[in-house]
N, C-alpha and C. Protein backbone atom coordinates (compact mmCIF):
# COMPACT_ATOMS: atom_id res chain seq x y z
N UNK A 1 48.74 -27.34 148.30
CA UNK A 1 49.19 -26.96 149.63
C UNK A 1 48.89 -28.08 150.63
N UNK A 2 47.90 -28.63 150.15
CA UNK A 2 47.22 -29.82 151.40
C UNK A 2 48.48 -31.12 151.39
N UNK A 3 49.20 -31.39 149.93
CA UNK A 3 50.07 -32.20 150.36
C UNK A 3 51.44 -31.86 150.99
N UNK A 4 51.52 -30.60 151.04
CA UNK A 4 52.61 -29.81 152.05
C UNK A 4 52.70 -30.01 152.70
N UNK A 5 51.65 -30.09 153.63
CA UNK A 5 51.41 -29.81 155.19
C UNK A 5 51.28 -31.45 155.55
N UNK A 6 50.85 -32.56 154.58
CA UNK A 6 51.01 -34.12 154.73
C UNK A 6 52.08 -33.86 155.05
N UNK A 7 52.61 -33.93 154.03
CA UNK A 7 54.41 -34.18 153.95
C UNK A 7 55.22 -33.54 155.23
N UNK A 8 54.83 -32.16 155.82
CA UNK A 8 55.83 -31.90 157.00
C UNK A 8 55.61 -32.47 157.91
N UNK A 9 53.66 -32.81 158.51
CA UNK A 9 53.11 -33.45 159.52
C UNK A 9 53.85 -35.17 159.27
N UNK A 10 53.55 -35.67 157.90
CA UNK A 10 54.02 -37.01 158.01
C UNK A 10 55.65 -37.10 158.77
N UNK A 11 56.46 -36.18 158.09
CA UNK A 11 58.00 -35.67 158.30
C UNK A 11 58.26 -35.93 159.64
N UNK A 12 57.02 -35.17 160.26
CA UNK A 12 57.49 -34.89 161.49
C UNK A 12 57.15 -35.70 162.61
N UNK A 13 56.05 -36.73 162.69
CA UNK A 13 55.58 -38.00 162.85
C UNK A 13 56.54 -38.98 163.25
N UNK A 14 57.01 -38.69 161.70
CA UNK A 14 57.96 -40.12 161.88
C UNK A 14 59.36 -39.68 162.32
N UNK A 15 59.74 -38.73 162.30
CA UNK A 15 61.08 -38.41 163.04
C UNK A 15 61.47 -38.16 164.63
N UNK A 16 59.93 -38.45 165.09
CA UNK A 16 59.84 -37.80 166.41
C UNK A 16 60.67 -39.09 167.53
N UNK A 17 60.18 -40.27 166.74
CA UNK A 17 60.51 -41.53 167.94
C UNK A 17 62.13 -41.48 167.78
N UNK A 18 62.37 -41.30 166.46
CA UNK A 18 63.99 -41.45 166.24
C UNK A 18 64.71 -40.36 167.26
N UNK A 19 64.03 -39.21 166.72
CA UNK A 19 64.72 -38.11 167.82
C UNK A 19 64.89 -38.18 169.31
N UNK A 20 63.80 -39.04 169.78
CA UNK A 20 63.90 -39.16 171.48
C UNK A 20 64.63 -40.68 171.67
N UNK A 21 64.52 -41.15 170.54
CA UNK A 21 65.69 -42.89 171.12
C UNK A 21 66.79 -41.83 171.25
N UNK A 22 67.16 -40.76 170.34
CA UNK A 22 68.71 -40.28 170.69
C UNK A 22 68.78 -39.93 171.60
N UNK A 23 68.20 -39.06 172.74
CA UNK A 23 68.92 -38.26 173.84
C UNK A 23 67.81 -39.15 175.28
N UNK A 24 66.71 -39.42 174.88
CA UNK A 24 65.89 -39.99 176.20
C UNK A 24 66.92 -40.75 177.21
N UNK A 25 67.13 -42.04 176.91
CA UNK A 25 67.47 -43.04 176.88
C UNK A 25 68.46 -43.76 176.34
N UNK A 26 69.49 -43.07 176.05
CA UNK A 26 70.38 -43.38 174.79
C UNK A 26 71.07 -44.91 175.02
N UNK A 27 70.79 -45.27 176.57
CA UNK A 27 71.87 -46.54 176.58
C UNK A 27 71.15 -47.66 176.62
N UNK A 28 69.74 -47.27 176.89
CA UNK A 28 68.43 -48.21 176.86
C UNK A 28 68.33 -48.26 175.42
N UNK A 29 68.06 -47.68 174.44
CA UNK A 29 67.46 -47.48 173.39
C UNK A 29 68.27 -47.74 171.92
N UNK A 30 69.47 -47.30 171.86
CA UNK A 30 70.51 -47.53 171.04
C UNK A 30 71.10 -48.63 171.04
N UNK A 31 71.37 -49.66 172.02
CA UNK A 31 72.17 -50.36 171.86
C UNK A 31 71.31 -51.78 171.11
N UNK A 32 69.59 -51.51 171.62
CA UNK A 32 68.57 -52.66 171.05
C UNK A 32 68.58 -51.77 169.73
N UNK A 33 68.40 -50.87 169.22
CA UNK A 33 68.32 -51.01 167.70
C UNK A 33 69.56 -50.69 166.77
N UNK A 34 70.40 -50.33 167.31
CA UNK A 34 71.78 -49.84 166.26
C UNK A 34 73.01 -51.00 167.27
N UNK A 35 74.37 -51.17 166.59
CA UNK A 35 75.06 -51.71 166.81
C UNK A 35 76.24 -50.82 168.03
N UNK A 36 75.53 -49.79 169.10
CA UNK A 36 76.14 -49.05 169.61
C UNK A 36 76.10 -49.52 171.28
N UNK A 37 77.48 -49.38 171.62
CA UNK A 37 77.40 -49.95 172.83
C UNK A 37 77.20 -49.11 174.19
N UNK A 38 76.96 -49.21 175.25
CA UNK A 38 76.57 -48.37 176.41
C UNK A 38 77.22 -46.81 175.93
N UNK A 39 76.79 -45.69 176.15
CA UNK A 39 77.67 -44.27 176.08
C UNK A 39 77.69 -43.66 177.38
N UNK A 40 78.61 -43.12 177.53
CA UNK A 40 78.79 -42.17 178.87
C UNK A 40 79.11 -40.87 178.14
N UNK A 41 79.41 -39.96 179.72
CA UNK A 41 79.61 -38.57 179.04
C UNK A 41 79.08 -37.54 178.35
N UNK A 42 80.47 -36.80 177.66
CA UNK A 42 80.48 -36.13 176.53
C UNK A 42 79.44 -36.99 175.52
N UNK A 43 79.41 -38.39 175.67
CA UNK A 43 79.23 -39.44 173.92
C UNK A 43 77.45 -38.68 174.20
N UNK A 44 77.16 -39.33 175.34
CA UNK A 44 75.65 -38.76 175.57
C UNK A 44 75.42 -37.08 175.31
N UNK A 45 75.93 -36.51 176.06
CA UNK A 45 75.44 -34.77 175.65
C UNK A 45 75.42 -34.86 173.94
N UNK A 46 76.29 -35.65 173.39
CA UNK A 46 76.26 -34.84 171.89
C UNK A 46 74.82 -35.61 171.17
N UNK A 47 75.12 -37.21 171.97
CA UNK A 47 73.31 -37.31 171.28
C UNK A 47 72.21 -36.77 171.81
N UNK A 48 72.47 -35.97 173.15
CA UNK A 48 71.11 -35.29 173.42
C UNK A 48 71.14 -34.34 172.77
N UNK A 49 71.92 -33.34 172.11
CA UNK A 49 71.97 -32.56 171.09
C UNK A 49 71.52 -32.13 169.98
N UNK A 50 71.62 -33.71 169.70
CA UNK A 50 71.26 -34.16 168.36
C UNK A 50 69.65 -34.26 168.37
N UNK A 51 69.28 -34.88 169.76
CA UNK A 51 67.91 -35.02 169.26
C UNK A 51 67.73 -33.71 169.84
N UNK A 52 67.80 -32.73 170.50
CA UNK A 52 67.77 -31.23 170.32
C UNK A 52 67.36 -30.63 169.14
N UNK A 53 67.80 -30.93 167.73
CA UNK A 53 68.04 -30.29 167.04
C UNK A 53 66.91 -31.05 165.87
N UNK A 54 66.94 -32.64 166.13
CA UNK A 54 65.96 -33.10 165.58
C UNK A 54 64.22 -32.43 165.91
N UNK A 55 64.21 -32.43 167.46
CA UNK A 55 62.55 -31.53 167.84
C UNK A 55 62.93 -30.34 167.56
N UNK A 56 63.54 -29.28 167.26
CA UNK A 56 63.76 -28.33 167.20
C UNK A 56 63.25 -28.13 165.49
N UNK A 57 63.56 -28.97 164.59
CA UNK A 57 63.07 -29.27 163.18
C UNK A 57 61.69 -29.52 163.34
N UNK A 58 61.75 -30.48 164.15
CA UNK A 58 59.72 -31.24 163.76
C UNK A 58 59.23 -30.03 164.43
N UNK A 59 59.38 -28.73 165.24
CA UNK A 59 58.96 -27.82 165.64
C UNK A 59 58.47 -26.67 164.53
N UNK A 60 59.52 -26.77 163.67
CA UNK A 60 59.35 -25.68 162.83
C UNK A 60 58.69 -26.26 161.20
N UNK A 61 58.72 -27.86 161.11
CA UNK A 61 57.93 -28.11 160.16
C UNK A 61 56.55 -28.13 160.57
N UNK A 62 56.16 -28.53 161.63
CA UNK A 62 54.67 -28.32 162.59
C UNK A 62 54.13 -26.92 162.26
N UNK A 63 54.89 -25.92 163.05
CA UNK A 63 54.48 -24.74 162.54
C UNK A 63 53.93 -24.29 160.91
N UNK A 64 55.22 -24.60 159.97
CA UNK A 64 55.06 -24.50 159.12
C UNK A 64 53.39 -25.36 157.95
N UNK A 65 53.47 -26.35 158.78
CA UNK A 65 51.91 -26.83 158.49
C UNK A 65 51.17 -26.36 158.37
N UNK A 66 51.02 -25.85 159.72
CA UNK A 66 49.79 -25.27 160.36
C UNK A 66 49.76 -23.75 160.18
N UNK A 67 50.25 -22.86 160.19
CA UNK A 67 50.88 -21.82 159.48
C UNK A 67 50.25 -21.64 158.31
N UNK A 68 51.33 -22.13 157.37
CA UNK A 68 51.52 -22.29 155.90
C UNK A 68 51.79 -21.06 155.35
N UNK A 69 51.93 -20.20 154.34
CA UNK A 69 52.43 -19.16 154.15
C UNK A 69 53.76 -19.05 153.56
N UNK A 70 54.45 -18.45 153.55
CA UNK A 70 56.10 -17.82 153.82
C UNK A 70 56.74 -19.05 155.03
N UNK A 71 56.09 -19.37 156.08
CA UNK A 71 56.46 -20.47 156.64
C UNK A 71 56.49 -21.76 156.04
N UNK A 72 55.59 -21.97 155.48
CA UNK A 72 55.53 -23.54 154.79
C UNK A 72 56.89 -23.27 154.34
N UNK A 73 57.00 -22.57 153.37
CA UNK A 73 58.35 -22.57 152.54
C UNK A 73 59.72 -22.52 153.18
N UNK A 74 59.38 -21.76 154.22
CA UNK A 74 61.07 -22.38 154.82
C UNK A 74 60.72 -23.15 155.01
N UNK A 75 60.03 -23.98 155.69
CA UNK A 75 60.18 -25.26 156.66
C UNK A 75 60.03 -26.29 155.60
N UNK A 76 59.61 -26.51 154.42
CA UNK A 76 59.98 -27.29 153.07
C UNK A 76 61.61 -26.94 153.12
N UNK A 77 62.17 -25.87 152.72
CA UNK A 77 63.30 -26.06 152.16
C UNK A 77 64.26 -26.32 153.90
N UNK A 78 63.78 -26.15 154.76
CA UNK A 78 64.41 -26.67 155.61
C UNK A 78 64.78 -28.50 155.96
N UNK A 79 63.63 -28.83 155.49
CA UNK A 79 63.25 -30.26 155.62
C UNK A 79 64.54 -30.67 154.49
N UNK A 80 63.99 -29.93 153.26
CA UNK A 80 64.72 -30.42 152.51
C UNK A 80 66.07 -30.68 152.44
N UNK A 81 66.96 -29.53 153.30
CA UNK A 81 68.09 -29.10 153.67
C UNK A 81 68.82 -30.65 154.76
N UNK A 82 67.55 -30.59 155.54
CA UNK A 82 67.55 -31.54 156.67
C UNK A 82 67.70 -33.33 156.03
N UNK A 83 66.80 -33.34 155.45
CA UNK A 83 67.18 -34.98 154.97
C UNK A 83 68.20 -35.08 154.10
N UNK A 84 68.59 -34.18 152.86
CA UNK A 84 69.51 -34.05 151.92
C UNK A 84 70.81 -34.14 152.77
N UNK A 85 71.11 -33.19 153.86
CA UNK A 85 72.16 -33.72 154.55
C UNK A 85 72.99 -34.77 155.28
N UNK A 86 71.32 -35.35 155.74
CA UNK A 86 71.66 -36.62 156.72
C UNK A 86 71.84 -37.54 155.45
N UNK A 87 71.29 -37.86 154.54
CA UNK A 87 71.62 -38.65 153.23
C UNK A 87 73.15 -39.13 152.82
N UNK A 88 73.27 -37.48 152.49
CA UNK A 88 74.82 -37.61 152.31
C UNK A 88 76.22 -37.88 153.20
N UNK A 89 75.82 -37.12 154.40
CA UNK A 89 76.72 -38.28 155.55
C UNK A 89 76.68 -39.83 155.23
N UNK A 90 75.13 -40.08 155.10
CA UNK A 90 75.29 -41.40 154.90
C UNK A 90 76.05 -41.97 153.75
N UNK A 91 75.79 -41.57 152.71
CA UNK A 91 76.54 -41.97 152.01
C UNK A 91 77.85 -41.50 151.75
N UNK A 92 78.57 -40.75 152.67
CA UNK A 92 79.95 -40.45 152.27
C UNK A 92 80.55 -41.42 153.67
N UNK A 93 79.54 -41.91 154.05
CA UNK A 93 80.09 -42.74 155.34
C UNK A 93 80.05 -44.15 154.81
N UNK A 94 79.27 -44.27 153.48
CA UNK A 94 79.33 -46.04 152.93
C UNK A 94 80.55 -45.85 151.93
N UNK A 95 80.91 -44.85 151.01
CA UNK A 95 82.21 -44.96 150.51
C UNK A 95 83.65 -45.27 151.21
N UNK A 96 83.56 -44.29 152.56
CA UNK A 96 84.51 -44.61 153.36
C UNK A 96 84.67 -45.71 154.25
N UNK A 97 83.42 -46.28 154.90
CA UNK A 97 83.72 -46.77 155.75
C UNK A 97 83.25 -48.46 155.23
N UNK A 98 82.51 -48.22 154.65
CA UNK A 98 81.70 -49.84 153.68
C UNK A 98 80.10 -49.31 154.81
N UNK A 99 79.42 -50.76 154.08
CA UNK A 99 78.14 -50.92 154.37
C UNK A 99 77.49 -51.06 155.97
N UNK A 100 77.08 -49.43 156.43
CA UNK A 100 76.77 -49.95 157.81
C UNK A 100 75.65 -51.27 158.10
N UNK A 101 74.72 -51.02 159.08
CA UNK A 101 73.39 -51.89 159.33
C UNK A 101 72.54 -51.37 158.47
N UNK A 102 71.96 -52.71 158.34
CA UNK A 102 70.87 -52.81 156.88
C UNK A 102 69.57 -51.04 157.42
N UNK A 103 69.73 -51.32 159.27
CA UNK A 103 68.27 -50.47 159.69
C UNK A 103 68.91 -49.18 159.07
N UNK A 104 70.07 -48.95 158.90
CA UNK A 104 71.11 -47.60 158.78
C UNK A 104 70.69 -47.20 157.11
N UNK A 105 70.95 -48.06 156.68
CA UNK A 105 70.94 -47.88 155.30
C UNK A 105 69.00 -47.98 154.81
N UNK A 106 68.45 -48.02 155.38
CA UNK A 106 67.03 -48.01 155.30
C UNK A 106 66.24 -46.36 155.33
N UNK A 107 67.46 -46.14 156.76
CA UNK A 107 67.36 -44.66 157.02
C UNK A 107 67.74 -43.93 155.41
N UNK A 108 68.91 -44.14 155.25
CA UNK A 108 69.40 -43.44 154.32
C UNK A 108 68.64 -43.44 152.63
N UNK A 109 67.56 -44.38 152.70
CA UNK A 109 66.60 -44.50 151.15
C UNK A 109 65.55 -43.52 151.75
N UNK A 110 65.24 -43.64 152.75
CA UNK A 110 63.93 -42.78 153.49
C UNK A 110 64.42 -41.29 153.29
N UNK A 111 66.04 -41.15 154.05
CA UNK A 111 66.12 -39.89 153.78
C UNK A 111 65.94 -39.13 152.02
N UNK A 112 66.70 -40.03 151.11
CA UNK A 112 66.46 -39.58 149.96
C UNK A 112 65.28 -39.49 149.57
N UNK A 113 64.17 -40.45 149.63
CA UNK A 113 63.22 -39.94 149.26
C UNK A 113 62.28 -39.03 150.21
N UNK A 114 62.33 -39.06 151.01
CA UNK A 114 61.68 -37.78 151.73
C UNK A 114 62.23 -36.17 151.12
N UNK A 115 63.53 -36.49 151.23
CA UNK A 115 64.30 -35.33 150.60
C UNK A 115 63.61 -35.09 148.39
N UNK A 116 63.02 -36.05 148.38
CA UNK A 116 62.87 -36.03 146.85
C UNK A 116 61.51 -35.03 146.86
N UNK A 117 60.82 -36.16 147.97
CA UNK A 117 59.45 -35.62 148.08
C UNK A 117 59.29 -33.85 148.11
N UNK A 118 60.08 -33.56 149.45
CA UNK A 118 60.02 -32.12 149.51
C UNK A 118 60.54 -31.43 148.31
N UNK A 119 60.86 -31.86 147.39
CA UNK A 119 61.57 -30.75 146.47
C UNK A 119 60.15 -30.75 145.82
N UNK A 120 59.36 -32.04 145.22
CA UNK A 120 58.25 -31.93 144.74
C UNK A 120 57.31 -31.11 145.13
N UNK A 121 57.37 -30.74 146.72
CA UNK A 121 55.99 -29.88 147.58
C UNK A 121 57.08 -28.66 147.11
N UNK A 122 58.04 -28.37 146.98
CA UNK A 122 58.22 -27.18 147.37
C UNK A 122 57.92 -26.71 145.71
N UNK A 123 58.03 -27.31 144.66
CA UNK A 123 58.10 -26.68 143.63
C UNK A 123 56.33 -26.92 143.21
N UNK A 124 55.85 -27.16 143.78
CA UNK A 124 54.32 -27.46 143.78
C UNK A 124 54.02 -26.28 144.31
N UNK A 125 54.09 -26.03 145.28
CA UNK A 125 53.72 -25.01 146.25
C UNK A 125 53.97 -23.03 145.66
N UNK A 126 55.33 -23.40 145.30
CA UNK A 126 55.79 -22.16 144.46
C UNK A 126 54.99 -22.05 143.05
N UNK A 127 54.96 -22.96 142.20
CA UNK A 127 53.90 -23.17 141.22
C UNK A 127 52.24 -22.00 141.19
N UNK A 128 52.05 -22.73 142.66
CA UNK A 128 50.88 -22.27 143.17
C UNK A 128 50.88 -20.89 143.38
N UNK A 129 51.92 -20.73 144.38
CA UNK A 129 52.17 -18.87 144.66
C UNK A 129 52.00 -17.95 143.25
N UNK A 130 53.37 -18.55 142.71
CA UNK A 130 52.96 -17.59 141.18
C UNK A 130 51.48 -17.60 140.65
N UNK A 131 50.96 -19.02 140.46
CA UNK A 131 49.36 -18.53 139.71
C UNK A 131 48.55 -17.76 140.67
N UNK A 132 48.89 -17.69 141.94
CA UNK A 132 48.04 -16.70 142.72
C UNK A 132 48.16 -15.28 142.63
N UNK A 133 49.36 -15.16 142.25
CA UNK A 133 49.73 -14.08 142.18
C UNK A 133 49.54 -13.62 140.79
N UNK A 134 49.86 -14.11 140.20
CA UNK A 134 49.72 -13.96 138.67
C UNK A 134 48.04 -13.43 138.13
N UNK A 135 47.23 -14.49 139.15
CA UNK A 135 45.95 -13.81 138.95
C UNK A 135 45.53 -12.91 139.93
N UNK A 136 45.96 -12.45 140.59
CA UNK A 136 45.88 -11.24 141.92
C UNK A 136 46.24 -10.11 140.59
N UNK A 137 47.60 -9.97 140.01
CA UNK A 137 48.20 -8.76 139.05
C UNK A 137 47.07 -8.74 137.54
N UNK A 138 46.47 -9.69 137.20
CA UNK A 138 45.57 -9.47 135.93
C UNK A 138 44.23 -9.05 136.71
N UNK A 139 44.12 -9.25 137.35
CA UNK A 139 42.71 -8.55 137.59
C UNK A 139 42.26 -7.25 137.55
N UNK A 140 41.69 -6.70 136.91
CA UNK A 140 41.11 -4.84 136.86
C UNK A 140 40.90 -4.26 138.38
N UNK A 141 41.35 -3.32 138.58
CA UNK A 141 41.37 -2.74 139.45
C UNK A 141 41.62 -1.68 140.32
């Protein structure tokens, strides 16, 4: 369980700066690390959105840490849900479109293995539930 709660706290650590370059600052912040040029508008609301939805995650893997329970476990298979997705955009965006920025594609090994990692906590974790349980039901009583 103790590397669970690494893994969502680490998760959530490191996703936090990414999440606020998206909506803080987006015209300060994006254009020095990604190849994106000033945004106005609509372009801005949808990345403040985005990082909306990014703290809205590190919210519920936090919890889930600290928690742990029935929570850990969503917020594992949420995580999991969460990087597995952004992964595959990425990569259905290098078939179509070719090879973005190297920082892009850096994202996209991080996401897979983060996404690897959590499958490991989560089937670790379930592992665990059953022998708890398993020895909760043999006991006389």
């Amino acid at each position: 369980m103790k590397s669970s709660r690494f893994y969502l706290v680490f998760s959530a650590v490191g996703l936090l700066p990414i999440s606020l370059s998206y909506g803080v600052d987006p015209n300060r912040v994006l254009p020095k690390i990604m190849q994106i040029q000033p945004l106005e508008g609509d372009l801005i609301h949808v990345f403040r959105a985005i990082m909306g939805l990014y703290l809205a995650l590190i919210v519920l893997w936090l919890l889930g840490a600290i928690r742990g329970g029935p929570l850990m476990r969503t917020a594992l298979i949420s995580e999991i849900a969460f990087m597995s997705g952004l992964a595959a955009g990425r990569l259905l965006d290098l078939l179509l479109d070719g090879w973005p920025s190297p920082m892009l594609i850096a994202y996209a090994v991080a996401e897979l293995v983060l996404a690897a990692w959590g499958v490991i906590c989560l089937k670790t974790l379930d592992r665990q539930v059953e022998a708890t349980e398993t020895l909760a039901t043999s006991r006389p009583g």
